[in-house]
PDB file of N, CA and C in Angstrom:
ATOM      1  N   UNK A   1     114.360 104.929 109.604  1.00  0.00           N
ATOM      2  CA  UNK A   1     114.012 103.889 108.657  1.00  0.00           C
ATOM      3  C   UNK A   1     115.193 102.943 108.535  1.00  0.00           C
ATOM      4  N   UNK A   2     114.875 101.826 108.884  1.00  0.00           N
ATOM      5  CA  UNK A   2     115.661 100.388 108.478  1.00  0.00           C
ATOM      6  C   UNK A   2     116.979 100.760 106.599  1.00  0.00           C
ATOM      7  N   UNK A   3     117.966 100.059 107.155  1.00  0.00           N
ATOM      8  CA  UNK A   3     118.875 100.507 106.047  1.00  0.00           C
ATOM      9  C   UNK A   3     117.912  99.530 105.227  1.00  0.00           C
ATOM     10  N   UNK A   4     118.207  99.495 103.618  1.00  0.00           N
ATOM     11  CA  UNK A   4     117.878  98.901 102.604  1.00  0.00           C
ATOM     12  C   UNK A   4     116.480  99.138 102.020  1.00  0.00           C
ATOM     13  N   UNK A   5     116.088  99.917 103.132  1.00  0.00           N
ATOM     14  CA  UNK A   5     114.264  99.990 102.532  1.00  0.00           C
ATOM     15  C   UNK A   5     114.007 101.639 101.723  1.00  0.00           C
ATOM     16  N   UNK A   6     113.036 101.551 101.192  1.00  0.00           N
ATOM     17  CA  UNK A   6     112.615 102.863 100.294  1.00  0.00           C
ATOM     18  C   UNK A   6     111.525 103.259 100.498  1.00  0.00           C
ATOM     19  N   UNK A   7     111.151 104.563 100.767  1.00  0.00           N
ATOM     20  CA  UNK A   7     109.812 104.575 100.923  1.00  0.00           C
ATOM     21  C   UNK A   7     109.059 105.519  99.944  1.00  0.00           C
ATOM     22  N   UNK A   8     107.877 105.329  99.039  1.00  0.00           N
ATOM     23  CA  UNK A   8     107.094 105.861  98.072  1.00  0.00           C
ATOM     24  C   UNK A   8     106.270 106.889  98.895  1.00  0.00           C
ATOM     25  N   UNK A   9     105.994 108.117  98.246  1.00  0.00           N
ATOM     26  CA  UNK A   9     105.069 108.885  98.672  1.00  0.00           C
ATOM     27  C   UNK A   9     103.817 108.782  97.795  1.00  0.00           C
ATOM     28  N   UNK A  10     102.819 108.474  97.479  1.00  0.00           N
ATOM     29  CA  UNK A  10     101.498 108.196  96.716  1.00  0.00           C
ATOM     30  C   UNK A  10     100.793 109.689  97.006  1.00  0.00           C
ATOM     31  N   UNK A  11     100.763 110.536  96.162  1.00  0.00           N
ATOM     32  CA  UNK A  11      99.775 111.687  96.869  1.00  0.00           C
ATOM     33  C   UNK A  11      98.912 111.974  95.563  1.00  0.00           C
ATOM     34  N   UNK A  12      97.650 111.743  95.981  1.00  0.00           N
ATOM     35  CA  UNK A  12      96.459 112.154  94.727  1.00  0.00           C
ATOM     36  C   UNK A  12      96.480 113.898  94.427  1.00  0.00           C
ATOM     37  N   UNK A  13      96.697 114.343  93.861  1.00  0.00           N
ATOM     38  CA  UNK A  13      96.638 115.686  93.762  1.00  0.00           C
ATOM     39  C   UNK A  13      95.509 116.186  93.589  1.00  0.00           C
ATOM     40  N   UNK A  14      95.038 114.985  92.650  1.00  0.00           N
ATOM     41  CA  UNK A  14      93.167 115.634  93.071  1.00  0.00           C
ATOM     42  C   UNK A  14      92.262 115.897  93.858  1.00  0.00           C
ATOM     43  N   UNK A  15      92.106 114.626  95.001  1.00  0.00           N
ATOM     44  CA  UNK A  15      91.703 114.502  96.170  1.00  0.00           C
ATOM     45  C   UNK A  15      92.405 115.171  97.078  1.00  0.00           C
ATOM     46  N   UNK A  16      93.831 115.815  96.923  1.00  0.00           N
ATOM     47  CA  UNK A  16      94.644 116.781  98.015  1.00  0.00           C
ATOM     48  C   UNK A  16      93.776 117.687  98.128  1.00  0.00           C
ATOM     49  N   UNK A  17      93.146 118.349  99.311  1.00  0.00           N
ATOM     50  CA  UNK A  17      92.957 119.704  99.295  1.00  0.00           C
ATOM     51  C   UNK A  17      93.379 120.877  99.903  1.00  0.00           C
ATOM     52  N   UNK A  18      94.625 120.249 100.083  1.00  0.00           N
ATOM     53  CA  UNK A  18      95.807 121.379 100.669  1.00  0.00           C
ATOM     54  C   UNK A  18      95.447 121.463 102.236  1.00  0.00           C
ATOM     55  N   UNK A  19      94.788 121.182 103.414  1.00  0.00           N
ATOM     56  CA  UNK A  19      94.608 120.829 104.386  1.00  0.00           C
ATOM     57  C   UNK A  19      95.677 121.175 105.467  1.00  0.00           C
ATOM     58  N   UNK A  20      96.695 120.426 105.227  1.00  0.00           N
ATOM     59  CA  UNK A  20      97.727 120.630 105.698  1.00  0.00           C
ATOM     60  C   UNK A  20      97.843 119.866 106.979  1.00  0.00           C
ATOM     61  N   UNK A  21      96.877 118.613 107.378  1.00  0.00           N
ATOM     62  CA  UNK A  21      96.918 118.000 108.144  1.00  0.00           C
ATOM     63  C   UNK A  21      98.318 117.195 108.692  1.00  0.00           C
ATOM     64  N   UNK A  22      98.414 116.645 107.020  1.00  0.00           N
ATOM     65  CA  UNK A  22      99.495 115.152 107.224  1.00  0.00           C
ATOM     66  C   UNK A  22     100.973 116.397 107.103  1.00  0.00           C
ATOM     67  N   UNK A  23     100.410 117.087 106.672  1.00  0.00           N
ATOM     68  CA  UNK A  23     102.313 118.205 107.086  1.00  0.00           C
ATOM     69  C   UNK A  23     102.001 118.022 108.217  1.00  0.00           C
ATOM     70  N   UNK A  24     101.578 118.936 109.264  1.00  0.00           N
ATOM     71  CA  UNK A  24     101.395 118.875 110.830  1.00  0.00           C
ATOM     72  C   UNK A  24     101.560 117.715 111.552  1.00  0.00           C
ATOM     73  N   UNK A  25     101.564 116.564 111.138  1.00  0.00           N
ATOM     74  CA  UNK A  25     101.143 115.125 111.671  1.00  0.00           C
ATOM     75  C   UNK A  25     102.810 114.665 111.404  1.00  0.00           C
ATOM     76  N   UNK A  26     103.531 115.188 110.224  1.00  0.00           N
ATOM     77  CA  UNK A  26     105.044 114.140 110.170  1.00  0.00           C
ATOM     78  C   UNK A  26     105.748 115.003 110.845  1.00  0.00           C
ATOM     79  N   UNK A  27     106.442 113.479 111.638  1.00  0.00           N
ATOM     80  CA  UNK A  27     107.472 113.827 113.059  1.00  0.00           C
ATOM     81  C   UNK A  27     108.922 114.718 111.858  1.00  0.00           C
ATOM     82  N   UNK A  28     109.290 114.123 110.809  1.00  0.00           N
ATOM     83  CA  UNK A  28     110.400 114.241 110.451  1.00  0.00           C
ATOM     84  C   UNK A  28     110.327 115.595 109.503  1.00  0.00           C
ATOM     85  N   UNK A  29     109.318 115.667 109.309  1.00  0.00           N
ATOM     86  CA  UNK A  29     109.685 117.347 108.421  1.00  0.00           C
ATOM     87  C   UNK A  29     109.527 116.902 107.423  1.00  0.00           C
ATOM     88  N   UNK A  30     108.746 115.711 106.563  1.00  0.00           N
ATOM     89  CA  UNK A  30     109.157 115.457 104.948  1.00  0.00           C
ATOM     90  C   UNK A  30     108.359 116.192 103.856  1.00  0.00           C
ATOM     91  N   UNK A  31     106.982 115.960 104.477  1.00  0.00           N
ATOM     92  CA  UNK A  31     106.210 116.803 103.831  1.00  0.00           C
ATOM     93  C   UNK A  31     105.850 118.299 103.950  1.00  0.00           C
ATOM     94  N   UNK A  32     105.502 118.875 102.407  1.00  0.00           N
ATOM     95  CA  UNK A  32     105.725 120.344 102.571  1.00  0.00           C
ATOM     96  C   UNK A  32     104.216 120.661 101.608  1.00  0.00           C
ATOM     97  N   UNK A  33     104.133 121.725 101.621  1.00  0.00           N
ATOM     98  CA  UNK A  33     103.061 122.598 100.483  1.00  0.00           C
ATOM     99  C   UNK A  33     103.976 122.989  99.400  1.00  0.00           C
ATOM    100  N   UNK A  34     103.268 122.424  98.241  1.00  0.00           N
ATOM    101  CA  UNK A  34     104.125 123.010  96.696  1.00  0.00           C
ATOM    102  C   UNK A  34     103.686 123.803  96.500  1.00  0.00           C
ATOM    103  N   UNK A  35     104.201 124.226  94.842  1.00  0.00           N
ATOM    104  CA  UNK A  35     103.269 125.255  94.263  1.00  0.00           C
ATOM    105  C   UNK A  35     101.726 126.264  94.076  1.00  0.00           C
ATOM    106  N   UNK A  36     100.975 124.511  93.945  1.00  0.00           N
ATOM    107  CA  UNK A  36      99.621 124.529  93.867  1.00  0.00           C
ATOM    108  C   UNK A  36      98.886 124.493  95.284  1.00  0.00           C
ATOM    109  N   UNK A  37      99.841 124.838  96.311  1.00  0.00           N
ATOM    110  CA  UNK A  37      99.159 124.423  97.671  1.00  0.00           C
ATOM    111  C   UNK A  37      98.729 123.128  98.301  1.00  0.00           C
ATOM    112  N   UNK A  38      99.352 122.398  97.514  1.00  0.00           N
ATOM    113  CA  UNK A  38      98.860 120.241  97.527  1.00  0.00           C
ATOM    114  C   UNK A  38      99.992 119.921  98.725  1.00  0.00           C
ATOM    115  N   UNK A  39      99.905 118.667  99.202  1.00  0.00           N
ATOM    116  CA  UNK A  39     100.952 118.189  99.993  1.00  0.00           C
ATOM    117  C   UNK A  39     101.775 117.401  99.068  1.00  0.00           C
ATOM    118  N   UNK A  40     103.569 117.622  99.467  1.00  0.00           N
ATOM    119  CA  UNK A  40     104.129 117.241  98.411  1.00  0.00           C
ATOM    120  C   UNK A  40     105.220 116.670  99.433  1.00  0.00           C
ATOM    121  N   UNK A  41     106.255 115.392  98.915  1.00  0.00           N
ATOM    122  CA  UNK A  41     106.993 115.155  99.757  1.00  0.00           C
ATOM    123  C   UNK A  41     108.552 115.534  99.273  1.00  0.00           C
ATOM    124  N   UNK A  42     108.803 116.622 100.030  1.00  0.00           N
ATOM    125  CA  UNK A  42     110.069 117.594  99.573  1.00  0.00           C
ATOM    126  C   UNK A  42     111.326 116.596 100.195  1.00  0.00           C
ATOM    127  N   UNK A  43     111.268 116.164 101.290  1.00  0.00           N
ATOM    128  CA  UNK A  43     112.167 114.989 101.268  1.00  0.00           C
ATOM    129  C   UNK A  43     112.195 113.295 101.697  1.00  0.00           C
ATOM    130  N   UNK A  44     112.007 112.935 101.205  1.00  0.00           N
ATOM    131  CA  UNK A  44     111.175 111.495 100.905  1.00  0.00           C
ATOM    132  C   UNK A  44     112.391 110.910 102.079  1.00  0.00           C
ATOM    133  N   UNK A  45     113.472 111.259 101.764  1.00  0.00           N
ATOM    134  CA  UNK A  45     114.690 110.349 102.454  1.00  0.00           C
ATOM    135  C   UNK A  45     114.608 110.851 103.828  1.00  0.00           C
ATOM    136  N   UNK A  46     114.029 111.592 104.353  1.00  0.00           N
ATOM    137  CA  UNK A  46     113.846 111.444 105.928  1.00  0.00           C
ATOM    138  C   UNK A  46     112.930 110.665 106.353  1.00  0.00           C
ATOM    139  N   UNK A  47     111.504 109.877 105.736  1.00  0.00           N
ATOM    140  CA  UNK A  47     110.438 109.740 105.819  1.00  0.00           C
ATOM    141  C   UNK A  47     111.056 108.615 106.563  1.00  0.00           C
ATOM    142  N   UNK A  48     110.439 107.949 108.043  1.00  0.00           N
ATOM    143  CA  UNK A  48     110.428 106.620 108.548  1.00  0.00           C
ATOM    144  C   UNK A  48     109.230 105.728 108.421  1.00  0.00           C
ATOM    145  N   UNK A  49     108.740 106.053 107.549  1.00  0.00           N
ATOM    146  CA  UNK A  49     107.215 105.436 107.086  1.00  0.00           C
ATOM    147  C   UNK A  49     106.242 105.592 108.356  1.00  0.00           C
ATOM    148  N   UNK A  50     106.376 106.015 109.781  1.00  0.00           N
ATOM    149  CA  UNK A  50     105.288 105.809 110.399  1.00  0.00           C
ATOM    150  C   UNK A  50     103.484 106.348 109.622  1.00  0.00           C
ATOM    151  N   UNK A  51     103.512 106.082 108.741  1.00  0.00           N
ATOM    152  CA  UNK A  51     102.210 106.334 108.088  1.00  0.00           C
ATOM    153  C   UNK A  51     100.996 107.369 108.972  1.00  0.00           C
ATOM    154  N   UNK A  52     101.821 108.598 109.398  1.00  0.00           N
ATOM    155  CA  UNK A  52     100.696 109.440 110.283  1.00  0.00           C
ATOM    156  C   UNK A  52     100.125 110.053 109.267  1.00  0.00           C
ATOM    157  N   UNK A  53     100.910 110.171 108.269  1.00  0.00           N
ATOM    158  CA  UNK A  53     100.213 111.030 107.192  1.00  0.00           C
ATOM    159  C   UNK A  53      98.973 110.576 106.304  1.00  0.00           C
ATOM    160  N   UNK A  54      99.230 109.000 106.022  1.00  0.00           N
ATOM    161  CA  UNK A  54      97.939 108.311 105.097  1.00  0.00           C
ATOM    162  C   UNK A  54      96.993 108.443 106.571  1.00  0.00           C
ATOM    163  N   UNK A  55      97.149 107.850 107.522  1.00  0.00           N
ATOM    164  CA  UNK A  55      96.265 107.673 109.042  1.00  0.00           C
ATOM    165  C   UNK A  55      95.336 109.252 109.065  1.00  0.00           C
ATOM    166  N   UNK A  56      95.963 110.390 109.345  1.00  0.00           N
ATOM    167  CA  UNK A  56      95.276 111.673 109.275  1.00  0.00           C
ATOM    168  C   UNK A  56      94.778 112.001 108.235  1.00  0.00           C
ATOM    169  N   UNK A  57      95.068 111.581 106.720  1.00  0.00           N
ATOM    170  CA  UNK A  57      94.100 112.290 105.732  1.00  0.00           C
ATOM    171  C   UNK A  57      93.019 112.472 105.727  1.00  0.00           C
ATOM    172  N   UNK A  58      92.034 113.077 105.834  1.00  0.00           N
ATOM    173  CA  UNK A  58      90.724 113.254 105.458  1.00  0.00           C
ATOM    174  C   UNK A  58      90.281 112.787 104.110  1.00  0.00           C
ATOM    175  N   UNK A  59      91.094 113.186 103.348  1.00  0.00           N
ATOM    176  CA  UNK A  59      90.514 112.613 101.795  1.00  0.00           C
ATOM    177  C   UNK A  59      91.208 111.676 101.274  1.00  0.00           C
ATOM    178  N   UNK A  60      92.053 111.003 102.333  1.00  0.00           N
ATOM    179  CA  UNK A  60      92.650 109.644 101.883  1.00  0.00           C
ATOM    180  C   UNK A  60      93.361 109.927 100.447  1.00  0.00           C
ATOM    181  N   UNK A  61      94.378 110.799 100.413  1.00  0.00           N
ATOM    182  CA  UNK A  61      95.011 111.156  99.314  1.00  0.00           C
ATOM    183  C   UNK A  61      96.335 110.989  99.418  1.00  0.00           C
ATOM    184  N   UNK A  62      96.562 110.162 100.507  1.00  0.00           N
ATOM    185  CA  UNK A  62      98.231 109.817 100.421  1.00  0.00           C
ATOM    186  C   UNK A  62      98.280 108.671 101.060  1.00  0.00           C
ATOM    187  N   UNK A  63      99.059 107.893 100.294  1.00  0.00           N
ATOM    188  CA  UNK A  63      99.158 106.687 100.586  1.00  0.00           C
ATOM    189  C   UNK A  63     100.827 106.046 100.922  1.00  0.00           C
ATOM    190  N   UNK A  64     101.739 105.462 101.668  1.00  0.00           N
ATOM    191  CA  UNK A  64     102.788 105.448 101.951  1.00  0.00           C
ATOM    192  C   UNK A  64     102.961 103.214 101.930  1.00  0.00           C
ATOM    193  N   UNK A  65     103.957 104.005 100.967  1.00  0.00           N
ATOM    194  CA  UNK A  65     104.827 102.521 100.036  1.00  0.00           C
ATOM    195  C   UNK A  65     106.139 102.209 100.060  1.00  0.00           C
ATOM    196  N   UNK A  66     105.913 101.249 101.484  1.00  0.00           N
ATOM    197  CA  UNK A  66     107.983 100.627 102.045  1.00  0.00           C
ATOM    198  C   UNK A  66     108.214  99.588 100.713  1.00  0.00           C
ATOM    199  N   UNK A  67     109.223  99.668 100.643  1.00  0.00           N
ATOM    200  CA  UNK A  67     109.815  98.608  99.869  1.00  0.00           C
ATOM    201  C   UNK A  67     111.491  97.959 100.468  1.00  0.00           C
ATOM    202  N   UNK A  68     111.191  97.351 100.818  1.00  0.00           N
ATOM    203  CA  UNK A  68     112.659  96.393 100.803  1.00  0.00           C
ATOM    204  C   UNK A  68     113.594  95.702  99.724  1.00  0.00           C
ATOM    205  N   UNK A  69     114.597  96.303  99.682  1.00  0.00           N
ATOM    206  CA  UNK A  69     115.778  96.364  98.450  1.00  0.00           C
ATOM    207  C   UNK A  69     115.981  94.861  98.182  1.00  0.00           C
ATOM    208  N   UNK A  70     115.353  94.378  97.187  1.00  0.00           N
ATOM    209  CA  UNK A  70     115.573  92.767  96.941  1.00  0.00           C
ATOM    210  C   UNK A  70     114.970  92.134  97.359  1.00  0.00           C
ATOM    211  N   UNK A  71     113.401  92.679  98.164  1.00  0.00           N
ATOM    212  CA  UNK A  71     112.005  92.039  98.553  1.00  0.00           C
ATOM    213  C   UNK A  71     111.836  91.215  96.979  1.00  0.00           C
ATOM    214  N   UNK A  72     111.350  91.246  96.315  1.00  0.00           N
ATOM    215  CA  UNK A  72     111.574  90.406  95.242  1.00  0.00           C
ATOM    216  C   UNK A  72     112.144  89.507  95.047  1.00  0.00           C
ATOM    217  N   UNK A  73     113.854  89.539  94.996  1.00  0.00           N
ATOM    218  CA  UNK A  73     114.567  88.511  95.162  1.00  0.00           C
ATOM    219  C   UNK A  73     113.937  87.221  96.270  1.00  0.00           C
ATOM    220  N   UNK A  74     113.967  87.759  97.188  1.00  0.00           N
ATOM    221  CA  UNK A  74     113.776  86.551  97.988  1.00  0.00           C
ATOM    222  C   UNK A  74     112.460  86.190  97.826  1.00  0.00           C
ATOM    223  N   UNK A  75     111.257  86.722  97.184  1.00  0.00           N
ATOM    224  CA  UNK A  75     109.921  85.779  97.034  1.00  0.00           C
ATOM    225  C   UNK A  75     110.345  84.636  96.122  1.00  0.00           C
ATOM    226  N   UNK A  76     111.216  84.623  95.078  1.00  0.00           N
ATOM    227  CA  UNK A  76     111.083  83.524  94.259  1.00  0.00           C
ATOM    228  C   UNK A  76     112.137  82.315  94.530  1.00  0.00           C
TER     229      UNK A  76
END
């Protein structure tokens, strides 16, 4: 991942049904199974956003959110 950027993990816990697809699917190891058996992102700071994980969901329960540090700044 590009220096300055952040990336959000969005995961519905409702619609999770523990599947375990989008674990299997990230190259980097970020996502894991929590407590409740849901997909959870145990380390967000490896994530390079390739979005395999929202792409493979079945129940469309994770959604992946880049942000660029001072994207803001420069819209106005």
């Amino acid at each position: 991942m590009g220096k300055g950027k952040t990336v959000k993990h969005l995961i519905d816990k409702e619609w999770c049904k523990g599947c375990g697809i989008c674990i299997h699917f990230c190259p980097k190891n970020v996502l894991e199974f929590d407590k409740h058996d849901k997909a959870d992102a145990a380390r967000p700071e490896d994530c390079i956003a390739c979005k395999l994980c929202e792409l493979r969901c079945p129940d469309l329960a994770i959604q992946i959110i880049e942000d660029q540090e001072g994207e803001n700044e420069k819209q106005e």
